[in-house]
N, C-alpha and C. Protein backbone atom coordinates (compact mmCIF):
# COMPACT_ATOMS: atom_id res chain seq x y z
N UNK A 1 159.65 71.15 91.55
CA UNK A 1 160.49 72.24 92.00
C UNK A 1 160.03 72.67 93.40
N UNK A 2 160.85 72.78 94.36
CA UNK A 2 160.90 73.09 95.36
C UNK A 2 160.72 74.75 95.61
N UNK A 3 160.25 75.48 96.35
CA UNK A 3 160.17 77.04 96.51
C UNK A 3 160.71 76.71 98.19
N UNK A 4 161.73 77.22 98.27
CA UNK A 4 162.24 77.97 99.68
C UNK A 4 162.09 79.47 99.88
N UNK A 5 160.68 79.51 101.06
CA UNK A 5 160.16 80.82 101.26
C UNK A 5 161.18 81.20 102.38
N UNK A 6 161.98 82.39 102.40
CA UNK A 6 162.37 82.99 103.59
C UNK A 6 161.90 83.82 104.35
N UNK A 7 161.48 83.46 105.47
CA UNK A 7 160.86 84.99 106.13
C UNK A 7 162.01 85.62 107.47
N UNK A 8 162.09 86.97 107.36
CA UNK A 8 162.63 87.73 107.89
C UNK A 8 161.93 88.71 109.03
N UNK A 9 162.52 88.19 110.28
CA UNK A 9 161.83 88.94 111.39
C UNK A 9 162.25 90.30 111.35
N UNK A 10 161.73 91.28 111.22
CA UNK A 10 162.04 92.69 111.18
C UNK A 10 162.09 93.30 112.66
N UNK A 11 163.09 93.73 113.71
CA UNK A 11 162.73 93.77 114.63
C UNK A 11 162.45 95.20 114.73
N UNK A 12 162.13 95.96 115.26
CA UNK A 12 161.97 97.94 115.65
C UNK A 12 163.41 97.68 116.62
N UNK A 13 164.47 98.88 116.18
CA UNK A 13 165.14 99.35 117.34
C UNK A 13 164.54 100.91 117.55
N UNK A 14 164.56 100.91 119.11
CA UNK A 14 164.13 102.23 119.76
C UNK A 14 165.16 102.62 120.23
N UNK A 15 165.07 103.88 120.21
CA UNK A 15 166.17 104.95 120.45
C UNK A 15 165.17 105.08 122.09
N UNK A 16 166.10 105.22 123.34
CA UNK A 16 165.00 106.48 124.35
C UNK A 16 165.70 106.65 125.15
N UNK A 17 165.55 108.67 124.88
CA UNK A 17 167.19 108.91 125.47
C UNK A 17 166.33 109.75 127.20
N UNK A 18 167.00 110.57 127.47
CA UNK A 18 166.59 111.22 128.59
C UNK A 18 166.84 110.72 130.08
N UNK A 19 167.19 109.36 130.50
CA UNK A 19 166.85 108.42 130.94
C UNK A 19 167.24 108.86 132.10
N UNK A 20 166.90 108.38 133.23
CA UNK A 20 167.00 108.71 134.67
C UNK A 20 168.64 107.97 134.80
N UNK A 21 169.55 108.00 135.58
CA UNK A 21 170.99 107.47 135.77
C UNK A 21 170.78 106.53 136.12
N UNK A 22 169.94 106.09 137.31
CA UNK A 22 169.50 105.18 138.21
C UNK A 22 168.88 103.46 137.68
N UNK A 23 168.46 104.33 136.61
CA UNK A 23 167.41 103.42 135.85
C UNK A 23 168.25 102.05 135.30
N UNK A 24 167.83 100.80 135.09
CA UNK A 24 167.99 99.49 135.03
C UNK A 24 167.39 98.92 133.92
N UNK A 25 168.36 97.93 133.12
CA UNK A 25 167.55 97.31 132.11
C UNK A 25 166.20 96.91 132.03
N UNK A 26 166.05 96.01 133.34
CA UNK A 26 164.63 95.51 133.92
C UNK A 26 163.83 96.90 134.15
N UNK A 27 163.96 97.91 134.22
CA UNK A 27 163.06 98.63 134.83
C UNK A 27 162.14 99.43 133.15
N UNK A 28 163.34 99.51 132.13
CA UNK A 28 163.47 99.72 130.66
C UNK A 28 162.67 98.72 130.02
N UNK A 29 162.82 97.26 130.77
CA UNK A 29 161.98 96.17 130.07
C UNK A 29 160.65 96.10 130.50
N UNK A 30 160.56 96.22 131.80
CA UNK A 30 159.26 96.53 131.79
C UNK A 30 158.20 97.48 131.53
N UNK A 31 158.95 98.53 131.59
CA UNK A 31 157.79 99.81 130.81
C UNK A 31 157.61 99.23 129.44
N UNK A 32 158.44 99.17 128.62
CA UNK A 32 157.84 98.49 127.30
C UNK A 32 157.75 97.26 127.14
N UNK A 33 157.18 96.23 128.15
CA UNK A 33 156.59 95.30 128.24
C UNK A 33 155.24 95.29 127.87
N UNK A 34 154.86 96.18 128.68
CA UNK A 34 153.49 97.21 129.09
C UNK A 34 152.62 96.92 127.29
N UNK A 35 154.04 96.92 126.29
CA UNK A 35 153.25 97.49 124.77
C UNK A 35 153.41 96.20 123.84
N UNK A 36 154.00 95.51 124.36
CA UNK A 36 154.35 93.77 123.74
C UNK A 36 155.36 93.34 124.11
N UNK A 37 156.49 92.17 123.14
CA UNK A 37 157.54 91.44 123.13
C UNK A 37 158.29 91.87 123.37
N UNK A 38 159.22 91.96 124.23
CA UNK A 38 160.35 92.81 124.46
C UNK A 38 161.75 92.19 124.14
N UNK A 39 162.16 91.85 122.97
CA UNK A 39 163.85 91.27 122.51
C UNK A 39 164.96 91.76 123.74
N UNK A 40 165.02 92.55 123.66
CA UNK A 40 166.69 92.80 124.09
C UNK A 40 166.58 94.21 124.77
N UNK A 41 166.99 95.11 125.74
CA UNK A 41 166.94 96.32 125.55
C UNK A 41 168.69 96.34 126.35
N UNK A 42 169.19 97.75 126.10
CA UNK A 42 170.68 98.07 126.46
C UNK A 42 170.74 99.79 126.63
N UNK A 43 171.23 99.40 128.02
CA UNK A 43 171.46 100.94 128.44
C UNK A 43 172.75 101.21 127.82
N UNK A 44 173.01 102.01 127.40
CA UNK A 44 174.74 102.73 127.20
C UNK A 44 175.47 103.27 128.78
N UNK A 45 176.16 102.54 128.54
CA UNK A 45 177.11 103.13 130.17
C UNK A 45 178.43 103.79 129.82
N UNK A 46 179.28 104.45 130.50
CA UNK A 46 180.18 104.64 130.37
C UNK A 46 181.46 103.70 130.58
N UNK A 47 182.48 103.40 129.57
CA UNK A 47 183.14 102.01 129.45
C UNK A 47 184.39 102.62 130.81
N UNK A 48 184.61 103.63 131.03
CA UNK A 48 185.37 103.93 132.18
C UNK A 48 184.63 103.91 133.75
N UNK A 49 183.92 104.69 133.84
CA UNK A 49 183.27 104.59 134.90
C UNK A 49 182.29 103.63 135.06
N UNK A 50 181.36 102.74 134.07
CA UNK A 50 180.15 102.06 134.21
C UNK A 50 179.06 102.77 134.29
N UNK A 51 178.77 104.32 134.92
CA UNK A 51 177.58 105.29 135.03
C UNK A 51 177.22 105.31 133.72
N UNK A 52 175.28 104.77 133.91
CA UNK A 52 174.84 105.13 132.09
C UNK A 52 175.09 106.45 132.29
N UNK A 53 174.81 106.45 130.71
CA UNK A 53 174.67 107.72 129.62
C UNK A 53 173.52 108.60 129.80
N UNK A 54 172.26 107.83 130.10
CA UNK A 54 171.18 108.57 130.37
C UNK A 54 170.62 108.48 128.71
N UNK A 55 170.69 106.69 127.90
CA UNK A 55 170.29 106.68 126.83
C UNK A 55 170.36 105.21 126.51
N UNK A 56 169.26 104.82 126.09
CA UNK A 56 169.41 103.16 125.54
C UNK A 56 168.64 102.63 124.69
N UNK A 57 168.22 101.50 123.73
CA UNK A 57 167.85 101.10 122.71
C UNK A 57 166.91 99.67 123.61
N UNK A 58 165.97 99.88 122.75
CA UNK A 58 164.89 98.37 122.81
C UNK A 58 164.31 97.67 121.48
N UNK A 59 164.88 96.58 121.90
CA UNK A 59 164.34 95.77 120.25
C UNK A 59 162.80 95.13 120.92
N UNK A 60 161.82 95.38 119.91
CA UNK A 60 160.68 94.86 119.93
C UNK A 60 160.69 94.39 118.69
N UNK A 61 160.29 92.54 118.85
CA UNK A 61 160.12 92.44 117.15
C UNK A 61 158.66 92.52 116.60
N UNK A 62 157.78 93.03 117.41
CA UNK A 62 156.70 93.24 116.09
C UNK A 62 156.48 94.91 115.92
N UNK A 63 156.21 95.47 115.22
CA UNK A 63 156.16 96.77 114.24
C UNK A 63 155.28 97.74 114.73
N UNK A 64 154.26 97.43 114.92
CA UNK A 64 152.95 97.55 115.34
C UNK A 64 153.09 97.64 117.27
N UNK A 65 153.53 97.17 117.64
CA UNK A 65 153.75 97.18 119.12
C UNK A 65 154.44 98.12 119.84
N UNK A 66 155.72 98.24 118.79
CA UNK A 66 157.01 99.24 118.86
C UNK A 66 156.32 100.67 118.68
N UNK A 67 155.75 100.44 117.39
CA UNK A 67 155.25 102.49 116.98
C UNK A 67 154.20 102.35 118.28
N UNK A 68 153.19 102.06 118.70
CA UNK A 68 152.48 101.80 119.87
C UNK A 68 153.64 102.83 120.91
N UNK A 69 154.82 101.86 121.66
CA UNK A 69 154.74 102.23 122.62
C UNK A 69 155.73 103.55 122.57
N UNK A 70 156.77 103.23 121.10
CA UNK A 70 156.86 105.08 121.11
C UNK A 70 155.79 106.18 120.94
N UNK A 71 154.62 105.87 119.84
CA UNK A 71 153.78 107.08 120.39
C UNK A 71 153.30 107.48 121.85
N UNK A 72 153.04 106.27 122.56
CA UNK A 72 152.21 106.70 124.05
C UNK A 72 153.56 106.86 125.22
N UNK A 73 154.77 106.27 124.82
CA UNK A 73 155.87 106.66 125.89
C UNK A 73 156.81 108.00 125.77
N UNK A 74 157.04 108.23 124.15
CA UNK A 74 157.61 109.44 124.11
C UNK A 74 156.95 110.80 125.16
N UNK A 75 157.73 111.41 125.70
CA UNK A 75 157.98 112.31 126.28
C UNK A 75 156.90 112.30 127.43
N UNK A 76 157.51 110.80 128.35
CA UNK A 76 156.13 110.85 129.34
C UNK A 76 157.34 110.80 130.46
N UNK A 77 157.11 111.03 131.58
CA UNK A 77 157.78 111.30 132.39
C UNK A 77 158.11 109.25 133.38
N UNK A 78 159.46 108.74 133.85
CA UNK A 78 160.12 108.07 134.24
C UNK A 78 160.99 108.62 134.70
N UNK A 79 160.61 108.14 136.42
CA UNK A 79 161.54 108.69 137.65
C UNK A 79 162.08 109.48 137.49
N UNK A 80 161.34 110.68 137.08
CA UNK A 80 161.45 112.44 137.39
C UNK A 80 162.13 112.93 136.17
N UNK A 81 161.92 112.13 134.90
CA UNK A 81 162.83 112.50 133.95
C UNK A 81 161.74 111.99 132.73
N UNK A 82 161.72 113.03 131.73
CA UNK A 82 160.85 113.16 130.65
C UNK A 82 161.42 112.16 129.02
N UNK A 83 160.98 111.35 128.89
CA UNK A 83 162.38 109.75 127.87
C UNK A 83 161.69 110.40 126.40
N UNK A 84 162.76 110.67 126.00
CA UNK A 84 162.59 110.78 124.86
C UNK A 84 162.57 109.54 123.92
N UNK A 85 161.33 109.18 123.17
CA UNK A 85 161.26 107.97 122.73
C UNK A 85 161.49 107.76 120.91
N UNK A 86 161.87 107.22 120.66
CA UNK A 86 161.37 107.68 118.68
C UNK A 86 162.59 106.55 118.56
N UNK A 87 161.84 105.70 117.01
CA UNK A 87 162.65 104.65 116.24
C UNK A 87 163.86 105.28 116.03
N UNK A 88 165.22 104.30 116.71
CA UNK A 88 166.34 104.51 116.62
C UNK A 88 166.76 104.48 114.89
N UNK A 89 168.22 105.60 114.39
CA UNK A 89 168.41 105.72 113.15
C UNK A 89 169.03 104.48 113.15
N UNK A 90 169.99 104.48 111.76
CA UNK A 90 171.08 103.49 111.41
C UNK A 90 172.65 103.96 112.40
N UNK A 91 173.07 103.17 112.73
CA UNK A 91 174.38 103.77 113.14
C UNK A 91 174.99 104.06 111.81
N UNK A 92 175.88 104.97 111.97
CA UNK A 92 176.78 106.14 110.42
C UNK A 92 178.20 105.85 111.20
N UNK A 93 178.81 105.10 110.40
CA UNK A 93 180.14 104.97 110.80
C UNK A 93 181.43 106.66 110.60
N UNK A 94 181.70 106.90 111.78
CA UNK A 94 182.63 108.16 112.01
C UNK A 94 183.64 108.27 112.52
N UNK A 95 184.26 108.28 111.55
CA UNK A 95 186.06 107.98 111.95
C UNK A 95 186.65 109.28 112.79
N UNK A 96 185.62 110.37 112.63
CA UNK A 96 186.24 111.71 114.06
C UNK A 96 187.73 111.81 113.23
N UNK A 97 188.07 113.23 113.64
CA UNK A 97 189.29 113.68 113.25
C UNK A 97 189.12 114.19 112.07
N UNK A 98 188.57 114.27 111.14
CA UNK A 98 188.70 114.69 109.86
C UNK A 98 188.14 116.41 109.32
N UNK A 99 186.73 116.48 110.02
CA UNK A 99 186.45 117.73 110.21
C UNK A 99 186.45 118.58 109.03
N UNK A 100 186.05 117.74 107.22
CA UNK A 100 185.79 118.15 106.24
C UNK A 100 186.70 118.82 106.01
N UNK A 101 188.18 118.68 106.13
CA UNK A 101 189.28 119.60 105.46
C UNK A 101 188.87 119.05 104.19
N UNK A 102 189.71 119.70 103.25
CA UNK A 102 189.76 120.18 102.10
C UNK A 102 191.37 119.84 101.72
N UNK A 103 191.50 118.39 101.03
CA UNK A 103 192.88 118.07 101.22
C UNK A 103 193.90 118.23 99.26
């Protein structure tokens, strides 16, 4: 009998909002370079204008690297602006409009 082990890379998504306007994926990748592997990171922009949000997400896939560089990056100051750092939630799907009437 054969055993097929699966292993599953768990990656950390980071939430880190605060963000300077100016600021650049690369500039996002390299501060948390600084703490390990850096997967993917994504500023949120605005889909009309293109100006970020002043908020974006970083996948680090090891666990240990990620809590690392949110404890020592949360609320440290990047180009004159204080990033709020902490493991991003689940997205909660919200259909808006509904506003808990009572139907």
């Amino acid at each position: 009998m054969n055993l097929l082990l699966i292993f599953f890379e768990i990656v950390m998504n980071i939430y880190v909002g605060n963000l300077h306007y100016g600021l650049t994926e690369d500039d996002l990748k390299e501060v948390f370079g600084e703490y390990g592997d850096v997967e993917s990171v994504k500023i949120i922009a605005d889909k009309f204008s293109g100006r970020s949000k002043g908020f974006g997400f970083v996948d680090m896939p090891n666990d240990l690297e990620g809590q690392k560089a949110i404890d020592e990056l949360n609320d440290t100051d990047l180009k004159g602006r204080n990033m709020k750092v902490n493991q991003a939630r689940e997205k909660t799907e919200n259909k808006g409009g509904n506003f808990n009437r009572a139907e």
